[in-house]
Protein backbone atom coordinates (compact mmCIF):
# COMPACT_ATOMS: atom_id res chain seq x y z
CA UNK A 1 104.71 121.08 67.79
CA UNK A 2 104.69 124.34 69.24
CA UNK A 3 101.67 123.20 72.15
CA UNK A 4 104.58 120.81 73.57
CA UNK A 5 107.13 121.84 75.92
CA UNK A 6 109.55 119.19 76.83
CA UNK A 7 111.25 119.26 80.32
CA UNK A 8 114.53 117.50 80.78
CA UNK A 9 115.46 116.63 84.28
CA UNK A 10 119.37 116.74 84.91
CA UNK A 11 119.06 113.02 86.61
CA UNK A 12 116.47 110.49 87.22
CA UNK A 13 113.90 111.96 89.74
CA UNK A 14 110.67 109.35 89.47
CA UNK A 15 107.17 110.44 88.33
CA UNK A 16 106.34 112.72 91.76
CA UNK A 17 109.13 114.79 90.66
CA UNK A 18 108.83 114.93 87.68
CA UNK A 19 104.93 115.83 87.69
CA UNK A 20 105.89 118.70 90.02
CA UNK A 21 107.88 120.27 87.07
CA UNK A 22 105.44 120.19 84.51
CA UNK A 23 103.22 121.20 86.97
CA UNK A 24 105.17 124.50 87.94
CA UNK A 25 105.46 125.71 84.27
CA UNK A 26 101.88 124.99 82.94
CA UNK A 27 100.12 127.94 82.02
CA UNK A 28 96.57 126.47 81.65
CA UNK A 29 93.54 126.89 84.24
CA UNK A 30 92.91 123.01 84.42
CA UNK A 31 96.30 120.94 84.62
CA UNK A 32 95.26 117.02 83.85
CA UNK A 33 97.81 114.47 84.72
CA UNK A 34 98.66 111.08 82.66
CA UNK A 35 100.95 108.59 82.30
CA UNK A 36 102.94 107.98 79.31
CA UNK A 37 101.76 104.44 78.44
CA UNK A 38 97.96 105.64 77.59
CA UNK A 39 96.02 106.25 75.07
CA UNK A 40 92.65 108.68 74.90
CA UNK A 41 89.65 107.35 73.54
CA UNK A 42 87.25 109.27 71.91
CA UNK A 43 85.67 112.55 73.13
CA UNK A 44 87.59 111.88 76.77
CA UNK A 45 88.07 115.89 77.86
CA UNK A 46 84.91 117.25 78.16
CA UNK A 47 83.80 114.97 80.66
CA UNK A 48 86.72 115.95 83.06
CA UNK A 49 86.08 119.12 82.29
CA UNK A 50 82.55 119.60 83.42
CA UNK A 51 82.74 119.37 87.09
CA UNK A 52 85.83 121.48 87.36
CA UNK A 53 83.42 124.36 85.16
CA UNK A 54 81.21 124.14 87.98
CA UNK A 55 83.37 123.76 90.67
CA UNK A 56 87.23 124.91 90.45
CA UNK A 57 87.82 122.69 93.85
CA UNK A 58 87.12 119.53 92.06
CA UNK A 59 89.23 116.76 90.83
CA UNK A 60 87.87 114.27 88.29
CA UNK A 61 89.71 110.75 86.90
CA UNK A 62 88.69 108.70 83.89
CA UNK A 63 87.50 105.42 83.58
CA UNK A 64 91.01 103.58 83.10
CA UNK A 65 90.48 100.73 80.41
CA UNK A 66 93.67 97.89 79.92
CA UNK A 67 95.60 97.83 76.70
CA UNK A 68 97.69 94.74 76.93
CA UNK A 69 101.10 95.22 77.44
CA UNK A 70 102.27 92.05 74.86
CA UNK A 71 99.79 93.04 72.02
CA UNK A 72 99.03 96.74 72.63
CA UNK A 73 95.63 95.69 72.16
CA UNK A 74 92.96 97.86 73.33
CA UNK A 75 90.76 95.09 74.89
CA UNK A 76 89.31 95.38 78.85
CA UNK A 77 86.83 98.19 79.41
CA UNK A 78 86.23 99.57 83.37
CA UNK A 79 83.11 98.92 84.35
CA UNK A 80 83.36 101.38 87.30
CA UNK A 81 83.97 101.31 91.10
CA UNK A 82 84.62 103.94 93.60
CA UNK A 83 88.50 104.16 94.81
CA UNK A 84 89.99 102.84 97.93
CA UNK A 85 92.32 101.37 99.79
CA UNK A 86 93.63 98.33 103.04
CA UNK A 87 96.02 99.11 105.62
CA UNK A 88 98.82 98.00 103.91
CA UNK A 89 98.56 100.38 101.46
CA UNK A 90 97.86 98.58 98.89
CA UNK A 91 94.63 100.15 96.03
CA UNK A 92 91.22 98.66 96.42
CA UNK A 93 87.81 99.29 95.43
CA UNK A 94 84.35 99.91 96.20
CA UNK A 95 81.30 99.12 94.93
CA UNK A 96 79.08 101.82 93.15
CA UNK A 97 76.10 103.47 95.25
CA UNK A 98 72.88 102.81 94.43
CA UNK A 99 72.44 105.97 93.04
CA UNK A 100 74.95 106.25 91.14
CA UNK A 101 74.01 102.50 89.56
CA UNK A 102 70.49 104.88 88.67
CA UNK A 103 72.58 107.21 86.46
CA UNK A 104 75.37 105.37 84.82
CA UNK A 105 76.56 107.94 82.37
CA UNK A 106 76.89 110.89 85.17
CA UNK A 107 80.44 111.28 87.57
CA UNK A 108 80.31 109.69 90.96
CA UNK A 109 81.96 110.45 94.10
CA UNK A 110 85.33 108.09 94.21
CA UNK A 111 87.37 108.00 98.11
CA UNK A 112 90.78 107.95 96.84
CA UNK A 113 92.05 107.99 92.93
CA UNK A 114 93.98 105.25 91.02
CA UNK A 115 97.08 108.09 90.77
CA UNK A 116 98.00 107.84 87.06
CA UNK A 117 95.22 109.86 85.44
CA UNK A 118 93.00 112.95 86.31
CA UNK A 119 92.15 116.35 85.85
CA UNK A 120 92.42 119.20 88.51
CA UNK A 121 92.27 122.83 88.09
CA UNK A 122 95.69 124.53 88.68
CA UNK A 123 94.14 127.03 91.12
CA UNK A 124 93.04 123.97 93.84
CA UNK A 125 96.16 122.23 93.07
CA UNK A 126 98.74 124.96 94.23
CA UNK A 127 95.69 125.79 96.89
CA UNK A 128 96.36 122.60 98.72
CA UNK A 129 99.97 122.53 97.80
CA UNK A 130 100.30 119.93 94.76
CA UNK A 131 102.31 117.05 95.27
CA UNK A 132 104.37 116.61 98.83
CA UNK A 133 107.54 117.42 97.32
CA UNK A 134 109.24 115.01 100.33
CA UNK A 135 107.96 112.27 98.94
CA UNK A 136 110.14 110.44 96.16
CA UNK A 137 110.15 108.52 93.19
CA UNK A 138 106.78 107.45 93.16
CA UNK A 139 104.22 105.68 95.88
CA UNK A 140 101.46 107.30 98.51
CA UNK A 141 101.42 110.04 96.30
CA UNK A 142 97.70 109.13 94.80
CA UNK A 143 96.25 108.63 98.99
CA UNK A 144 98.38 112.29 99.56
CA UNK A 145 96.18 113.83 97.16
CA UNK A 146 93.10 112.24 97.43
CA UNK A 147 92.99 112.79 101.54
CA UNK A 148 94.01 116.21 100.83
CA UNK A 149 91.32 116.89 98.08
CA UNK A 150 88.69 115.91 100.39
CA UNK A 151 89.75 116.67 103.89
CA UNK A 152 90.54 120.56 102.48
CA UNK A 153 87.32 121.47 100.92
CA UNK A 154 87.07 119.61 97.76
CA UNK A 155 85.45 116.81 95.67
CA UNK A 156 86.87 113.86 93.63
CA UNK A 157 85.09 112.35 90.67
CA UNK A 158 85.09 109.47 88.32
CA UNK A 159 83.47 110.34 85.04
CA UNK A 160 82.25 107.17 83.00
CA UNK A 161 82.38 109.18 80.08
CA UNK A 162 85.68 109.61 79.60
CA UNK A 163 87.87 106.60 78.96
CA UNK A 164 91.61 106.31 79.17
CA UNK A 165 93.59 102.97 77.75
CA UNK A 166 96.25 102.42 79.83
CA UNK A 167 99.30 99.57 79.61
CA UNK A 168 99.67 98.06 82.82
CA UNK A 169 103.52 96.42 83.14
CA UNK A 170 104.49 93.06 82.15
CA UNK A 171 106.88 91.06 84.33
CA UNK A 172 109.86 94.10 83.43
CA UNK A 173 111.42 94.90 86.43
CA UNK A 174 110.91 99.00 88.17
CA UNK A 175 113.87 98.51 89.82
CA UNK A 176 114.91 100.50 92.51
CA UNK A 177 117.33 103.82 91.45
CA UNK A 178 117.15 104.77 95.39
CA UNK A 179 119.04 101.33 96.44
CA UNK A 180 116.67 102.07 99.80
CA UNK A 181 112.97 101.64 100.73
CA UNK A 182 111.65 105.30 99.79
CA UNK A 183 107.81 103.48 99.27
CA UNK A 184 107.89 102.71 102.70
CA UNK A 185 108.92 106.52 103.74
CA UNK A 186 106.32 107.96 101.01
CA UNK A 187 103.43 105.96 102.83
CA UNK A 188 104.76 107.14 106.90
CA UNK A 189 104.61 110.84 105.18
CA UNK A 190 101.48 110.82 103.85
CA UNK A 191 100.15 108.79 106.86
CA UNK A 192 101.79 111.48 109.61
CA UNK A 193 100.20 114.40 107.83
CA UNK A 194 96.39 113.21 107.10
CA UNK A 195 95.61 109.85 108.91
CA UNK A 196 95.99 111.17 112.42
CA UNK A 197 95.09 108.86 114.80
CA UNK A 198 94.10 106.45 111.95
CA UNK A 199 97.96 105.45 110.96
CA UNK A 200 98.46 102.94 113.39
CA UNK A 201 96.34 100.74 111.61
CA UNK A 202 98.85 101.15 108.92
CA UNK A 203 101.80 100.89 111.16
CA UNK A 204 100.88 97.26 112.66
CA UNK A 205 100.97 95.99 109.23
CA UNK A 206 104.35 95.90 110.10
CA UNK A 207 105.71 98.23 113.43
CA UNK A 208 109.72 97.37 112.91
CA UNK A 209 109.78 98.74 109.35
CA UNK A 210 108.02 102.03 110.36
CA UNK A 211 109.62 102.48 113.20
CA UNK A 212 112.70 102.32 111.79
CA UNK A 213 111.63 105.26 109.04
CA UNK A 214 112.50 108.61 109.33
CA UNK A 215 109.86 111.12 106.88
CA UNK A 216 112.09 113.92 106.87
CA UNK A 217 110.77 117.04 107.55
CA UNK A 218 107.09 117.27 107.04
CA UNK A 219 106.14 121.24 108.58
CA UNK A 220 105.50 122.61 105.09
CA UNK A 221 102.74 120.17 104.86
CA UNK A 222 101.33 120.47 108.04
CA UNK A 223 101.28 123.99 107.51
CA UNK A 224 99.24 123.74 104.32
CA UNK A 225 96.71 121.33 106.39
CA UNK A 226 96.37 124.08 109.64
CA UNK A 227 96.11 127.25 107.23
CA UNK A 228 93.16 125.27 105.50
CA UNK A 229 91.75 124.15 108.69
CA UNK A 230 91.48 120.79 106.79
CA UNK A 231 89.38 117.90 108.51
CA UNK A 232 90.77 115.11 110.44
CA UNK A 233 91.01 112.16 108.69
CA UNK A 234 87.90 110.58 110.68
CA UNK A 235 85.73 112.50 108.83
CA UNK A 236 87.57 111.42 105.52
CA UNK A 237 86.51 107.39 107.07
CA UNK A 238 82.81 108.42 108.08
CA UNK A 239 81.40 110.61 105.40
CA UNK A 240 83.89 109.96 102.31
CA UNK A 241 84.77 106.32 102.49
CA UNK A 242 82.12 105.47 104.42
CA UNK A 243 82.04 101.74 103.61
CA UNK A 244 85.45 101.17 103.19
CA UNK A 245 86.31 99.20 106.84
CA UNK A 246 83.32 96.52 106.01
CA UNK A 247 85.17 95.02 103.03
CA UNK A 248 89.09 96.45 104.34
CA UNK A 249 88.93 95.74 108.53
CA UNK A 250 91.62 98.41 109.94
CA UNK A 251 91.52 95.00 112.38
CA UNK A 252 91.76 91.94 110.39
CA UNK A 253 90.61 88.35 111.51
CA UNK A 254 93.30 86.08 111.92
CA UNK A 255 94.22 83.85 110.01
CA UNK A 256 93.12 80.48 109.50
CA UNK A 257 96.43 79.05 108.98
CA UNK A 258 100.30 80.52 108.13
CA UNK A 259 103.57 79.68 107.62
CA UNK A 260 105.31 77.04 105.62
CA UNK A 261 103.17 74.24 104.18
CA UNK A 262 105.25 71.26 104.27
CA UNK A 263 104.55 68.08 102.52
CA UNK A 264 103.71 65.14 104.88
CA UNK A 265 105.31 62.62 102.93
CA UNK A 266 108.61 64.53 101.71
CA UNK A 267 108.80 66.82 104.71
CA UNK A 268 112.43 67.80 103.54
CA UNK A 269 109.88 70.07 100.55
CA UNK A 270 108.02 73.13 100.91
CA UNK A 271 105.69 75.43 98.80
CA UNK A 272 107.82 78.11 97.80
CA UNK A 273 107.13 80.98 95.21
CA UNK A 274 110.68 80.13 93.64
CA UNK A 275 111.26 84.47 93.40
CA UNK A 276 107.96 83.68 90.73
CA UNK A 277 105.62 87.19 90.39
CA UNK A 278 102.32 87.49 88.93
CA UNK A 279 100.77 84.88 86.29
CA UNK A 280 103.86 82.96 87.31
CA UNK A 281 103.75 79.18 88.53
CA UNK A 282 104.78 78.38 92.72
CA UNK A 283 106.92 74.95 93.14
CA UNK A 284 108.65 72.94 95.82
CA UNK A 285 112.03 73.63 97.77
CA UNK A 286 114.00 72.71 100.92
CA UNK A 287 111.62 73.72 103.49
CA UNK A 288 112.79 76.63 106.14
CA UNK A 289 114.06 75.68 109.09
CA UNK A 290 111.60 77.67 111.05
CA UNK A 291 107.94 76.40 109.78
CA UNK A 292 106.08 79.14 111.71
CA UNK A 293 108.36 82.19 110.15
CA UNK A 294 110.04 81.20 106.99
CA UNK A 295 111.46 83.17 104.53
CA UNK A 296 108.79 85.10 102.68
CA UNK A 297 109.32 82.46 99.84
CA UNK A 298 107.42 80.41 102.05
CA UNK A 299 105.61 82.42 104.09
CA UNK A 300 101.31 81.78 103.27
CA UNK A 301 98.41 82.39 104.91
CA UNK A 302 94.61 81.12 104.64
CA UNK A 303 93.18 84.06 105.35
CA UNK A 304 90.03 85.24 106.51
CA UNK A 305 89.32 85.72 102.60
CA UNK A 306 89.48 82.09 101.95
CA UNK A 307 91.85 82.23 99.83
CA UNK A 308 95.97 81.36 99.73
CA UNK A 309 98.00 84.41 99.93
CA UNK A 310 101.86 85.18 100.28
CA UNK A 311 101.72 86.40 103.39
CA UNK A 312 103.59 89.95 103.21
CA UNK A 313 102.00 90.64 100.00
CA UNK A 314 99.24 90.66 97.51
CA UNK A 315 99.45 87.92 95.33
CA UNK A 316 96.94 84.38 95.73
CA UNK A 317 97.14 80.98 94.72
CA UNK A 318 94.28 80.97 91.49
CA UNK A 319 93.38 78.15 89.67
CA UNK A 320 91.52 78.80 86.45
CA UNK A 321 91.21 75.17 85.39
CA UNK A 322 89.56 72.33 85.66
CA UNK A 323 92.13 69.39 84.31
CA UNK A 324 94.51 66.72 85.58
CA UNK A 325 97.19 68.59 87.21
CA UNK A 326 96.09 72.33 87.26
CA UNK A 327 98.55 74.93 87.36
CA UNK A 328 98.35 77.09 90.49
CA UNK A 329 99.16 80.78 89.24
CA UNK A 330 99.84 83.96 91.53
CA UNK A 331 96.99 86.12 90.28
CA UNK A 332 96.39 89.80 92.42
CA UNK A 333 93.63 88.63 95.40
CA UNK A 334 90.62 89.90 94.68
CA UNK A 335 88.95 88.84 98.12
CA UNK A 336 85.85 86.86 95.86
CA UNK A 337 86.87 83.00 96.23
CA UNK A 338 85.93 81.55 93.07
CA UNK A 339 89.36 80.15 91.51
CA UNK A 340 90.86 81.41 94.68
CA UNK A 341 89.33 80.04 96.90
CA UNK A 342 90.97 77.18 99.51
CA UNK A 343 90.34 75.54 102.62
CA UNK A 344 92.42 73.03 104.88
CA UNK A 345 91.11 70.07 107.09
CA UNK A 346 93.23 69.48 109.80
CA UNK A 347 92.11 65.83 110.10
CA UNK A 348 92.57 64.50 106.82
CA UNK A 349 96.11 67.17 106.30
CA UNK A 350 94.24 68.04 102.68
CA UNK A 351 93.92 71.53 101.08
CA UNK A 352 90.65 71.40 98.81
CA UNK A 353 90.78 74.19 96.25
CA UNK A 354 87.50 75.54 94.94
CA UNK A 355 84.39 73.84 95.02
CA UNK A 356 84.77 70.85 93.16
CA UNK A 357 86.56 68.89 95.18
CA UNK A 358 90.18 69.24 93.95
CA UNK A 359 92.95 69.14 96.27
CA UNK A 360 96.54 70.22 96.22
CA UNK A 361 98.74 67.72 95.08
CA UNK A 362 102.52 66.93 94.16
CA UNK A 363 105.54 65.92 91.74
CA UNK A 364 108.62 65.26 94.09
CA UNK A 365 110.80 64.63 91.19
CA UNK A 366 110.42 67.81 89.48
CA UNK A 367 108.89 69.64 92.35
CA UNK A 368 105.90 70.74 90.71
CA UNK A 369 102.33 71.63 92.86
CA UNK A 370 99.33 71.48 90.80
CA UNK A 371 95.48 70.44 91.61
CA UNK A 372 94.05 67.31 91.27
CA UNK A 373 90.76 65.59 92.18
CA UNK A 374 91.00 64.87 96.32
CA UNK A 375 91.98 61.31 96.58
CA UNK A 376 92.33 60.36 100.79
CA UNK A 377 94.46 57.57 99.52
CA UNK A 378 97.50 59.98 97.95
CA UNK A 379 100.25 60.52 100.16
CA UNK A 380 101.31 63.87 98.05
CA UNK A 381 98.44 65.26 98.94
CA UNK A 382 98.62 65.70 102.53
CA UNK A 383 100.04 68.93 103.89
CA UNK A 384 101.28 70.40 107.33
CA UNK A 385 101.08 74.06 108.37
CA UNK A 386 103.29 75.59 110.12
CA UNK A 387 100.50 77.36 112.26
CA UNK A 388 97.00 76.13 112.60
CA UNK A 389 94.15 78.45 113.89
CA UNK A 390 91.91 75.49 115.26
CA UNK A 391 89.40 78.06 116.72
CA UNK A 392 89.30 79.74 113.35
CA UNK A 393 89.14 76.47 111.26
CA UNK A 394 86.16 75.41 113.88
CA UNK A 395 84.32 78.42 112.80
CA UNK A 396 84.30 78.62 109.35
CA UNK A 397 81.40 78.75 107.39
CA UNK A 398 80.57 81.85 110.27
CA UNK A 399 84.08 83.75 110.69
CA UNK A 400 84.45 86.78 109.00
CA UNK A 401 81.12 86.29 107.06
CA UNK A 402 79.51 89.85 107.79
CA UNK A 403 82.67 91.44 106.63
CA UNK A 404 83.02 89.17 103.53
CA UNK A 405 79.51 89.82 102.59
């Protein structure tokens, strides 16, 4: 195959890395970037190509479609939305513009790409500097870029027209070849560069952990952003992702409730993700001693979503259906209620999941949580928090609408 040039690295190095290598010794005017678990559809390059014909300072991603990791199954198709992110970091998106709802087939403007797949020309990419070579394994690198593409001169694009399949992992492990927190470290690098006075909205996610972070040395980088008299990141918020802190507050609203959520009839149990990930079940255990700042095995929150979250992360309580004892799943939050959405009356110590009125209910034995239909009379389904917002709670069919909406 003489097109493909295979580049060994002496040890394990983790995709930035490694993209920085093949990067370095391609030889073509437009480098494009994808992961190894994808799969082109049909007629996918020209569309990336387009905009960088017309403008060399242009990046442009494909639609990414799902191929399931089990089956290899091409099966879920994108139906578009314009990249973003919250303030912890994690990816998030946008709604399409009305004008770019008008012409569906043509590329749209997109904040900040998904990071696996995309086209660039090689002259921009070395322009801005490519990838921060400080930052390691992987993570931050996809918000490096994108802030960089736009706050130095140039565009980012998602073209329907090109479609990529891509594999998205199963419950397999990443593991962690560091043995030390290098996301953490990616995201202070990339946020002491470009977010200026915008990173300590990142930052009080959670102060201790980045203030305990060193970045390394990060001149090179913030000599590529002064010799390119790049923008601040301000005007990255106010004319690039302009919409972004409606849906994703830098400020959130507090909670409605957190902490442990003890059982009112066995107090000695606990809801407690068990070490479970995504699609996995949640269960009961020996409660925490401290209620109000347990373990993170036990640490919820009703948030200002509606919806049942583990509190340092990004996983919700979802119900899907609708029979006697419903398993609760940890599904991604996706911030739209439906099977994810929950509420908690003080007074009658019940939380009512959905709309139908099912409430959370209990198997001491086995120590199993499921739904069931709300019964006052049921012991197992009463539940104590170990923080109530009764302000919050007071307000809320009206708190945190306008930023819901």
């Amino acid at each position: 195959m003489p097109k493909v040039k295979i580049i060994r690295l002496p040890e394990r190095s983790g995709l930035i890395t490694a993209r920085l290598a093949g990067a370095k010794i391609a030889t073509a005017d437009v480098l494009i970037f994808l992961d190894s678990h994808t799969e082109a559809n049909v007629n996918w390059l020209p569309p990336l190509l387009e905009p960088i014909a017309d403008d060399y300072r242009t990046c442009v991603c494909p639609f990414i479609d799902v191929i399931d990791w089990d089956t290899f199954e091409y099966r879920a198709q994108d139906e578009g939305a314009r990249g973003a992110f919250d303030w912890k970091f994690f990816y998030k998106r946008l709604p399409l513009l009305p004008k770019n709802l008008q012409n569906p087939t043509e590329p749209f403007e997109s904040p900040v790409m998904a990071g696996g797949l995309f086209a660039i020309s090689a002259k921009f990419f070395w322009e801005i500097g490519g990838y921060d070579e400080g930052l390691d394994i992987w993570g931050g690198e996809q918000y490096e870029l994108s802030f960089k593409i736009w706050q130095c001169g140039g565009k980012m694009y998602d073209a329907p027209c090109s479609r990529v399949g891509h594999i998205y992992r199963g419950y397999a492990p990443f593991g962690n070849p560091r043995k030390k927190d290098f996301l953490t470290r990616n995201y202070k690098r990339v946020a002491e560069v470009w977010m200026d006075e915008y990173k300590e909205y990142l930052y009080m996610r959670d102060r201790k952990k980045y203030e305990n972070t060193d970045v390394g040395d990060i001149s090179r980088q913030l000599a590529i952003r002064e010799k390119l008299q790049c923008k601040p990141f301000k005007w990255f918020m106010t004319h690039v992702a302009f919409d972004l802190v409606e849906k994703y507050p830098p400020i959130e609203p507090q909670d409605f409730a957190n902490g442990a959520i003890q059982s009112v009839t066995n107090p000695a149990l606990c809801v407690d993700t068990l070490n479970h990930g995504e699609k996995q079940t949640i269960g009961l255990y020996s409660c925490a001693e401290d209620k109000k700042q347990p373990q993170p095995n036990q640490f919820f929150q009703l948030s200002w979503h509606r919806d049942l979250r583990i509190k340092f992360g990004e996983l919700c309580w979802d119900v899907s259906e609708s029979v006697p004892n419903a398993k609760i799943l940890l599904y991604h939050c996706h911030g739209g209620q439906g099977n994810q959405l929950w509420r908690y009356n003080p007074e009658s110590q019940m939380l009512k999941q959905g709309k139908n009125n099912r409430c959370l209910d209990m198997n001491p034995d086995n120590r199993e949580v499921f739904v069931n239909p709300c019964d006052l009379t049921n012991p197992r389904q009463k539940w104590r928090w170990g923080f109530i917002n009764m302000t919050t709670i007071a307000q809320w069919d009206s708190y945190g609408a306008k930023i819901i909406e």
